[in-house]
PDB file of N, CA and C in Angstrom:
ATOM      1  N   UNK A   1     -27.346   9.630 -20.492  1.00  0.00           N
ATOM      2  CA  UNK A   1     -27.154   8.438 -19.699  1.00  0.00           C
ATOM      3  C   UNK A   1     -28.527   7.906 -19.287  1.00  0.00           C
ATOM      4  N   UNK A   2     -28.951   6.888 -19.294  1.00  0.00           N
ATOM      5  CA  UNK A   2     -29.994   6.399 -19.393  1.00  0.00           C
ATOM      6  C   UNK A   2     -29.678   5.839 -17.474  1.00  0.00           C
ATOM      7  N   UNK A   3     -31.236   5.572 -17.434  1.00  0.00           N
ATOM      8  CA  UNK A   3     -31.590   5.296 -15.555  1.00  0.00           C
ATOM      9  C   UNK A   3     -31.245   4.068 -14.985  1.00  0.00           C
ATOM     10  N   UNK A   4     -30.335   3.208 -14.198  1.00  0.00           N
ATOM     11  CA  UNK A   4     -30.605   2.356 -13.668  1.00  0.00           C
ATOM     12  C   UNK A   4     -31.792   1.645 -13.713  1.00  0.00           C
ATOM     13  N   UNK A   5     -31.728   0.339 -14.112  1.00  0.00           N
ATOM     14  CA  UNK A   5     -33.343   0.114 -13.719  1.00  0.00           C
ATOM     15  C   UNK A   5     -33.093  -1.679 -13.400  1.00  0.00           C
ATOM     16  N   UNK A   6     -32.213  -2.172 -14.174  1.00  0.00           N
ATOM     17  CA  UNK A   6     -31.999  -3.651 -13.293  1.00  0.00           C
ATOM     18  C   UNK A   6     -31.456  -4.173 -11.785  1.00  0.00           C
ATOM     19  N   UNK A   7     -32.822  -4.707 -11.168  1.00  0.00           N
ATOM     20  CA  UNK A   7     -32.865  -4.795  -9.523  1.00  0.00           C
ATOM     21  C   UNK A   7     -31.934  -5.043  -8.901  1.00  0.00           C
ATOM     22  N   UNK A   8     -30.981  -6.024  -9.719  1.00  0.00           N
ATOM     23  CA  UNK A   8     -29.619  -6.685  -8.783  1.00  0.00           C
ATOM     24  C   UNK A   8     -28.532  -5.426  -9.029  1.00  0.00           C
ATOM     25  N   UNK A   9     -28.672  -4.708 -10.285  1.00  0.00           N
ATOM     26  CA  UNK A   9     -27.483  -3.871  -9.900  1.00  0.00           C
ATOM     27  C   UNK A   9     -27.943  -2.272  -9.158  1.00  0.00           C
ATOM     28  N   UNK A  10     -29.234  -2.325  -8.387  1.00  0.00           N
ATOM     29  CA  UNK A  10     -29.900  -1.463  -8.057  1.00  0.00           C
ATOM     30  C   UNK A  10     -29.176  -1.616  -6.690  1.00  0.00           C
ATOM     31  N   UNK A  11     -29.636  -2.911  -6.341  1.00  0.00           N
ATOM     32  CA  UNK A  11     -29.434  -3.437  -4.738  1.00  0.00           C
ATOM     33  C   UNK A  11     -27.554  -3.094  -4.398  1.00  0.00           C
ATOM     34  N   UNK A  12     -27.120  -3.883  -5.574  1.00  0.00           N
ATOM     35  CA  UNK A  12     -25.652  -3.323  -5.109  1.00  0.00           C
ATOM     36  C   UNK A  12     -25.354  -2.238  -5.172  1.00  0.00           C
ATOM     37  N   UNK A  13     -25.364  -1.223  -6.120  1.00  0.00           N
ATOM     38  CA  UNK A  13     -25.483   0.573  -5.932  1.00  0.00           C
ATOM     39  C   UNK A  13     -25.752   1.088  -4.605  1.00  0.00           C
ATOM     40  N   UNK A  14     -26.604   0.633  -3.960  1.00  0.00           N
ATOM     41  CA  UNK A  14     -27.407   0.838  -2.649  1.00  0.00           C
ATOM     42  C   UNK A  14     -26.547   0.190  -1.458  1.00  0.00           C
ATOM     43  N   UNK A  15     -25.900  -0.907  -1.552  1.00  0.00           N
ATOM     44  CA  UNK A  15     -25.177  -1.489  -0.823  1.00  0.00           C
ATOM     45  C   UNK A  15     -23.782  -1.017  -0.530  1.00  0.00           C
ATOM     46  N   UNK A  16     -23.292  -0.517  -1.793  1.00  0.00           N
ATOM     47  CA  UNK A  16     -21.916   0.240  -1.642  1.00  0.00           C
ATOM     48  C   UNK A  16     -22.084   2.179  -0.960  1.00  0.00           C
ATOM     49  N   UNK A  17     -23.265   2.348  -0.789  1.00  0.00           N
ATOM     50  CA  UNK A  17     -23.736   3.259  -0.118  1.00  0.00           C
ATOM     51  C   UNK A  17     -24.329   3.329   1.293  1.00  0.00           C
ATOM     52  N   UNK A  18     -24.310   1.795   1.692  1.00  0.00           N
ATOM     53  CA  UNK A  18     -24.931   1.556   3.023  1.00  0.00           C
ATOM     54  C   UNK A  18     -23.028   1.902   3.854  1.00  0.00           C
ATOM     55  N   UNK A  19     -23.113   2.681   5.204  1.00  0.00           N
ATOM     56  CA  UNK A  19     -22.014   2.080   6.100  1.00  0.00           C
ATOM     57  C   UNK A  19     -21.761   0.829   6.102  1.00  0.00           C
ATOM     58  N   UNK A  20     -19.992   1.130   6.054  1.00  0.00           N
ATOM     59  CA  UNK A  20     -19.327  -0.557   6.319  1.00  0.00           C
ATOM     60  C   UNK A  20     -19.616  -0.777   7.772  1.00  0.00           C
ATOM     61  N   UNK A  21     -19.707  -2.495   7.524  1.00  0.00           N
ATOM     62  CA  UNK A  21     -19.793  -3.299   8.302  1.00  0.00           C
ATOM     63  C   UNK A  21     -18.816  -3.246   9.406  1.00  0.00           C
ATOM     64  N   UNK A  22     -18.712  -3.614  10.992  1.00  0.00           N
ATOM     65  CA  UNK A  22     -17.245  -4.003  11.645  1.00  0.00           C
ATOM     66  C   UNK A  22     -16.522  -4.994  11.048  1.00  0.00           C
ATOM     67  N   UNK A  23     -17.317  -5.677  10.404  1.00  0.00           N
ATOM     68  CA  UNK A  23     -16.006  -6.904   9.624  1.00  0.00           C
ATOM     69  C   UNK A  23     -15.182  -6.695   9.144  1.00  0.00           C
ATOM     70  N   UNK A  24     -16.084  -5.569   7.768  1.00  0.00           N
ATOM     71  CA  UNK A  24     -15.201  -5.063   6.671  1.00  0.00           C
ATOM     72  C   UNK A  24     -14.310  -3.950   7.092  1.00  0.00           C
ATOM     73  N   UNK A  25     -14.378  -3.283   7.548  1.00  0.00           N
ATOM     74  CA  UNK A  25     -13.439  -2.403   8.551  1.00  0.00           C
ATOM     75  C   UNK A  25     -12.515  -2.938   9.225  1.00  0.00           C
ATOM     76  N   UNK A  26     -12.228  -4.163   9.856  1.00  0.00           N
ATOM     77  CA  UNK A  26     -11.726  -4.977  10.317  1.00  0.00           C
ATOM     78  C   UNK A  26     -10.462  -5.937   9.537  1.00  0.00           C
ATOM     79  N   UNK A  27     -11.216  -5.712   8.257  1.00  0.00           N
ATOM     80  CA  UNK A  27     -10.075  -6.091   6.842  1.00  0.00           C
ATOM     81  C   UNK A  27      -9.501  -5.380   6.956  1.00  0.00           C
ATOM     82  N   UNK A  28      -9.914  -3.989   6.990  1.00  0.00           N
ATOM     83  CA  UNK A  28      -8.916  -2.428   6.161  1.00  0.00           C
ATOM     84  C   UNK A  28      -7.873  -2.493   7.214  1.00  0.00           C
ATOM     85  N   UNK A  29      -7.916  -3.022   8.653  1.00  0.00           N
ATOM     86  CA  UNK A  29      -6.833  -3.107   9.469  1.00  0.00           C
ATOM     87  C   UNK A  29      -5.690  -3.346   9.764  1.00  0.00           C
ATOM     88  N   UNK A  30      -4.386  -2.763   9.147  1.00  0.00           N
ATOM     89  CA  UNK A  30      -3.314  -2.663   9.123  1.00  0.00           C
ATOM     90  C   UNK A  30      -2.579  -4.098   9.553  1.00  0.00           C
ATOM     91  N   UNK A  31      -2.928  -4.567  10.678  1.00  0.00           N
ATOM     92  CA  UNK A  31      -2.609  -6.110  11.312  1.00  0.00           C
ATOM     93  C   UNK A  31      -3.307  -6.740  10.886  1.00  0.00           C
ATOM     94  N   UNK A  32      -4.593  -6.776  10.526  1.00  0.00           N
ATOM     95  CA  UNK A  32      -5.388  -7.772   9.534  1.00  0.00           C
ATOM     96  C   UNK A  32      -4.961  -7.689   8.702  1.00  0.00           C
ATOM     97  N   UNK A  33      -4.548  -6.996   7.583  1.00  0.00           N
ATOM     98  CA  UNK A  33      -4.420  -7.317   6.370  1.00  0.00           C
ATOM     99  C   UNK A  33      -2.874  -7.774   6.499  1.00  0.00           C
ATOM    100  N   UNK A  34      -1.756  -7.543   7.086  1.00  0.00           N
ATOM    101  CA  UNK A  34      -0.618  -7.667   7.217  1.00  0.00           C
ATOM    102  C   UNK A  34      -0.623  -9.149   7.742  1.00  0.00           C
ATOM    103  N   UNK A  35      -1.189  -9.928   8.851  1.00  0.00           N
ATOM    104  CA  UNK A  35      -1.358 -11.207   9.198  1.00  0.00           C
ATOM    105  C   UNK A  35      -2.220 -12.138   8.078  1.00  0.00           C
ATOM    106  N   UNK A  36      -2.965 -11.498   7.143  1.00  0.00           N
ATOM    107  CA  UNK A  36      -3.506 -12.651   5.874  1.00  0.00           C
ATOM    108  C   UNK A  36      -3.003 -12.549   4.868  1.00  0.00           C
ATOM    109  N   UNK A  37      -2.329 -11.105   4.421  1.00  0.00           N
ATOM    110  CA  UNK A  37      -1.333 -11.456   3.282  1.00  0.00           C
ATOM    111  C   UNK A  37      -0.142 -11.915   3.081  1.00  0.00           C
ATOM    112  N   UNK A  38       0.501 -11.265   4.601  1.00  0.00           N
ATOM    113  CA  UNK A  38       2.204 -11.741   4.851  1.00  0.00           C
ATOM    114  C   UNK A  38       2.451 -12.720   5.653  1.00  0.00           C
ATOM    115  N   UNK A  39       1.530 -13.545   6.631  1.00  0.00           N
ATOM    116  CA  UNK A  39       1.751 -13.923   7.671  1.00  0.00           C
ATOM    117  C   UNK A  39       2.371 -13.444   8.780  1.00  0.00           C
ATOM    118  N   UNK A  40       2.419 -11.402   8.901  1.00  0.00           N
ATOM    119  CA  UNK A  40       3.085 -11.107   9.792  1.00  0.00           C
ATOM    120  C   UNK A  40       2.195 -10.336  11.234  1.00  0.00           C
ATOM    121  N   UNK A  41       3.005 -10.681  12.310  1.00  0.00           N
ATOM    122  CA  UNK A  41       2.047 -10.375  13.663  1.00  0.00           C
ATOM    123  C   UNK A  41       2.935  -9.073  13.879  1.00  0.00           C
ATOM    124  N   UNK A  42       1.674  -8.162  13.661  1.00  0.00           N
ATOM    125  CA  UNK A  42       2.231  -6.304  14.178  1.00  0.00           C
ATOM    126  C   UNK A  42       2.102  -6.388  15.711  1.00  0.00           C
ATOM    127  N   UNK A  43       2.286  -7.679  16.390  1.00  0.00           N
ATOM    128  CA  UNK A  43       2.133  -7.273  17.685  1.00  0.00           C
ATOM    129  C   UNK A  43       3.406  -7.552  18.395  1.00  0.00           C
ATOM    130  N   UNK A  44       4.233  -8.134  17.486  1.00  0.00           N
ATOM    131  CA  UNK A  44       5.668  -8.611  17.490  1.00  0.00           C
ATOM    132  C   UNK A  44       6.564  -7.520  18.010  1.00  0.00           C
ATOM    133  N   UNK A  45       7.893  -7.798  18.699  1.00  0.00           N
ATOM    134  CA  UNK A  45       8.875  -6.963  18.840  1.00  0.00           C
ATOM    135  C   UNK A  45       9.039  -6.324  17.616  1.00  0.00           C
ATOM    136  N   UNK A  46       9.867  -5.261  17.199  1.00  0.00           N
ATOM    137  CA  UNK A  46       9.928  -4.337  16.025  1.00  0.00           C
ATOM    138  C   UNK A  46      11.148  -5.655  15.254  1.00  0.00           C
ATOM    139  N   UNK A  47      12.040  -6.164  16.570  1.00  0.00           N
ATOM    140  CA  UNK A  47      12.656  -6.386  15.360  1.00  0.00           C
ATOM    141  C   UNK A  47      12.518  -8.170  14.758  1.00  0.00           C
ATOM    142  N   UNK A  48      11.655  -8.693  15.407  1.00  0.00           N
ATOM    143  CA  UNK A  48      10.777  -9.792  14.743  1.00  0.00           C
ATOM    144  C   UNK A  48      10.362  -9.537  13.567  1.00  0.00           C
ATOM    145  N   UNK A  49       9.415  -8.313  13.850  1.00  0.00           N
ATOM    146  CA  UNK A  49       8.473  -8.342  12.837  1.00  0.00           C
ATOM    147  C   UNK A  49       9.866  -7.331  11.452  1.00  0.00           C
ATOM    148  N   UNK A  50      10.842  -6.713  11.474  1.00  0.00           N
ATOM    149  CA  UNK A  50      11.937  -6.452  10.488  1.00  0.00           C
ATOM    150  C   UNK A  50      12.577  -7.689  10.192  1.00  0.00           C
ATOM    151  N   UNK A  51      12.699  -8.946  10.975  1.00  0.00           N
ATOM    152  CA  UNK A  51      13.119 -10.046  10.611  1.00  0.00           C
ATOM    153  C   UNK A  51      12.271 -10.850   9.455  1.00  0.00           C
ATOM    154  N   UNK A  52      10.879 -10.746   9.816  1.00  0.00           N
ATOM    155  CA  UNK A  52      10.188 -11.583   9.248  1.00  0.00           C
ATOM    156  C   UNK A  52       9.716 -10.368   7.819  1.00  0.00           C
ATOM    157  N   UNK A  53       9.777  -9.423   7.612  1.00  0.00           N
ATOM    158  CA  UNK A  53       9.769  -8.921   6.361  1.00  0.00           C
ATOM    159  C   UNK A  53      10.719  -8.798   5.490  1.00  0.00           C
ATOM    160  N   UNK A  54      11.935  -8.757   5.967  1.00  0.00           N
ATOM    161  CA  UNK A  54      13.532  -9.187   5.610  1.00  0.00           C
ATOM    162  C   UNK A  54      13.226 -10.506   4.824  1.00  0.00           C
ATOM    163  N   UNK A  55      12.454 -11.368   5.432  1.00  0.00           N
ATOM    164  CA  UNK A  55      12.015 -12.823   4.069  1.00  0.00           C
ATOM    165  C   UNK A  55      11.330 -12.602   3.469  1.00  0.00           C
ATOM    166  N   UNK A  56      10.771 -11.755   3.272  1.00  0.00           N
ATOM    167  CA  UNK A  56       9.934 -11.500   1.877  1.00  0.00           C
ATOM    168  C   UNK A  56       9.976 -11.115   0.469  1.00  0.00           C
ATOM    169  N   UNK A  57       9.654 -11.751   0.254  1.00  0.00           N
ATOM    170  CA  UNK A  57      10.259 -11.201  -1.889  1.00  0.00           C
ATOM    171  C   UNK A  57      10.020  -9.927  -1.969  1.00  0.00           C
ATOM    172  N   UNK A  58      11.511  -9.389  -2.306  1.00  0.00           N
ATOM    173  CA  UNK A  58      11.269  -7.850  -2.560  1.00  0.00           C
ATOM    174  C   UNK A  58      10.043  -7.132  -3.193  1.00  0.00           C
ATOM    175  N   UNK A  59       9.480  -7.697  -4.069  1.00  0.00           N
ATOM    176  CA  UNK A  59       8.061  -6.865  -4.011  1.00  0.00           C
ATOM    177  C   UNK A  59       6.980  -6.921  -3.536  1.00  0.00           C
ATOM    178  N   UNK A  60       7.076  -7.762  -2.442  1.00  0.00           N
ATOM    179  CA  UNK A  60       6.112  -7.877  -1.412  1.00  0.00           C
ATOM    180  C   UNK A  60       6.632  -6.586   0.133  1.00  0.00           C
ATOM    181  N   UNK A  61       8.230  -6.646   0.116  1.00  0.00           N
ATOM    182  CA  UNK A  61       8.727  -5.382   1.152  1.00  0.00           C
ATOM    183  C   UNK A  61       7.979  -4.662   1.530  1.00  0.00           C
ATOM    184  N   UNK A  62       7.883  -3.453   0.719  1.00  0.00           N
ATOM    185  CA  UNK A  62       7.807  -2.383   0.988  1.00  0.00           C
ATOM    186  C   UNK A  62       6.134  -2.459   1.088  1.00  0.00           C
ATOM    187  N   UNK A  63       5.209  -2.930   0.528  1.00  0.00           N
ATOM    188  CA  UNK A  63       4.114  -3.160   0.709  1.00  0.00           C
ATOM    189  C   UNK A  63       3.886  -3.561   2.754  1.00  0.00           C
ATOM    190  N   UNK A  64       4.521  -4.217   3.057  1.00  0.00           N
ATOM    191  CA  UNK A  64       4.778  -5.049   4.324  1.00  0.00           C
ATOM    192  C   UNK A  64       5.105  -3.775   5.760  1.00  0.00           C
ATOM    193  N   UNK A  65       6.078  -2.691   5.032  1.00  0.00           N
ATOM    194  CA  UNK A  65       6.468  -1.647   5.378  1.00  0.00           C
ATOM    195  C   UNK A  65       5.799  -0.824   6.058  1.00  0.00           C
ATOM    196  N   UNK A  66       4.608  -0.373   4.631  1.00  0.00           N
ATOM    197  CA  UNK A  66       4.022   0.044   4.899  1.00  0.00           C
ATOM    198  C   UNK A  66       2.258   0.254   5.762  1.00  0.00           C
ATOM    199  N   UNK A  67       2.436  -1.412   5.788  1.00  0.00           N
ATOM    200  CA  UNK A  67       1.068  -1.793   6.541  1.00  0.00           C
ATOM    201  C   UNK A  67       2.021  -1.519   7.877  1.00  0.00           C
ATOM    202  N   UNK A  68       2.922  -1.915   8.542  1.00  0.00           N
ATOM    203  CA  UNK A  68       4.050  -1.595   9.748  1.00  0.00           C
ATOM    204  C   UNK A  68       3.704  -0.394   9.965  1.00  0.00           C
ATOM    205  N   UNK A  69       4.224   0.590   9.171  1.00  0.00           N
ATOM    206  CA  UNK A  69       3.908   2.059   9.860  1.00  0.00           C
ATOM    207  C   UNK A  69       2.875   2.722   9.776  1.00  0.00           C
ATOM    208  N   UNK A  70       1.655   2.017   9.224  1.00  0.00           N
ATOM    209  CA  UNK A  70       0.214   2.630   9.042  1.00  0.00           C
ATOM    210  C   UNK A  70      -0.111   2.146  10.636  1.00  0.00           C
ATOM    211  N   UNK A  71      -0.116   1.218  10.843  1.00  0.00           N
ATOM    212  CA  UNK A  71      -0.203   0.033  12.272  1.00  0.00           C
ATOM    213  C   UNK A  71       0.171   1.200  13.524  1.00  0.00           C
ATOM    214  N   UNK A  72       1.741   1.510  13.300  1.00  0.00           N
ATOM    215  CA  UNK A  72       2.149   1.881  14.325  1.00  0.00           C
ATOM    216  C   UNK A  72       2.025   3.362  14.489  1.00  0.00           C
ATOM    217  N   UNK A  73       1.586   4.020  13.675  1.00  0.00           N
ATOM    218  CA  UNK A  73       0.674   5.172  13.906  1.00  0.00           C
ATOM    219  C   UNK A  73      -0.768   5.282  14.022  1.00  0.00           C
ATOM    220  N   UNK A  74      -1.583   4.023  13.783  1.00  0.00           N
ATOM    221  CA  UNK A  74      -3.073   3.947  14.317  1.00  0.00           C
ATOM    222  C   UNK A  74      -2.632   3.779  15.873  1.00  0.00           C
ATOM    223  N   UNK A  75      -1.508   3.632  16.486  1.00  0.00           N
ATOM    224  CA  UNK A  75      -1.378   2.754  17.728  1.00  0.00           C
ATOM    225  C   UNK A  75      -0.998   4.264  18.319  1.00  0.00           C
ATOM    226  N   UNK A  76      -0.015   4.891  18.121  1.00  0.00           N
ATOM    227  CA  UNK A  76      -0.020   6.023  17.974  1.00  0.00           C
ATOM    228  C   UNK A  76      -1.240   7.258  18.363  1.00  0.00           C
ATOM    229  N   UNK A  77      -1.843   7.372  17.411  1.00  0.00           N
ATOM    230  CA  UNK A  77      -3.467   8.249  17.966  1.00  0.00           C
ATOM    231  C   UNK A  77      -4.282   7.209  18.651  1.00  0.00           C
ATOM    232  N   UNK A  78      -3.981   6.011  18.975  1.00  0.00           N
ATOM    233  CA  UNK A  78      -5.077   5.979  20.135  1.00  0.00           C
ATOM    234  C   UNK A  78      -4.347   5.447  21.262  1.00  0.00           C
ATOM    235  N   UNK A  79      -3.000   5.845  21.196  1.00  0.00           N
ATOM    236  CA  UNK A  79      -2.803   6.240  22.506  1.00  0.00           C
ATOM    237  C   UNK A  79      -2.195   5.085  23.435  1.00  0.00           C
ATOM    238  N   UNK A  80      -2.338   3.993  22.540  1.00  0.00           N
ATOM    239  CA  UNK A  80      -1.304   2.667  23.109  1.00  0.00           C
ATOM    240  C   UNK A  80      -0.021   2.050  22.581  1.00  0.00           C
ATOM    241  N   UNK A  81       0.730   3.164  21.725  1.00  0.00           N
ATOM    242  CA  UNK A  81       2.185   2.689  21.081  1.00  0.00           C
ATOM    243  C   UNK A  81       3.405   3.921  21.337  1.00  0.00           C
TER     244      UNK A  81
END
């Protein structure tokens, strides 16, 4: 295998090795990503937010589901759900 040696794909190698950002961490967030892909608010009553995944094209569901109970077990260990 021959060495890395072009700068731009040096810098990104290096970049995917730097700590994430709060932003990008902020994506990975169960209610972030659930409010920009589904339009749904995990801050909703339970059964709002089962209403409003109930409209979703079945192969969007269970995807929806599961950002729900990733959510409500981050809420869970820290102690406010």
């Amino acid at each position: 295998m021959r060495p890395v040696t072009d700068p731009d794909l040096l810098a990104t190698l290096e970049a995917d090795e730097r700590p994430q950002q709060p932003m990008l961490r902020a994506v990975r967030e169960p209610s972030v990503v659930a409010q920009l892909e589904y339009g749904l608010d995990l801050s909703k009553p339970d059964d709002e937010i089962r209403a409003a995944i109930a409209k979703l094209p079945e192969t969007e569901k269970k995807r929806a589901h599961d950002l729900w109970a990733e959510h409500r077990v981050q809420k869970l260990y820290q102690g406010t759900g």
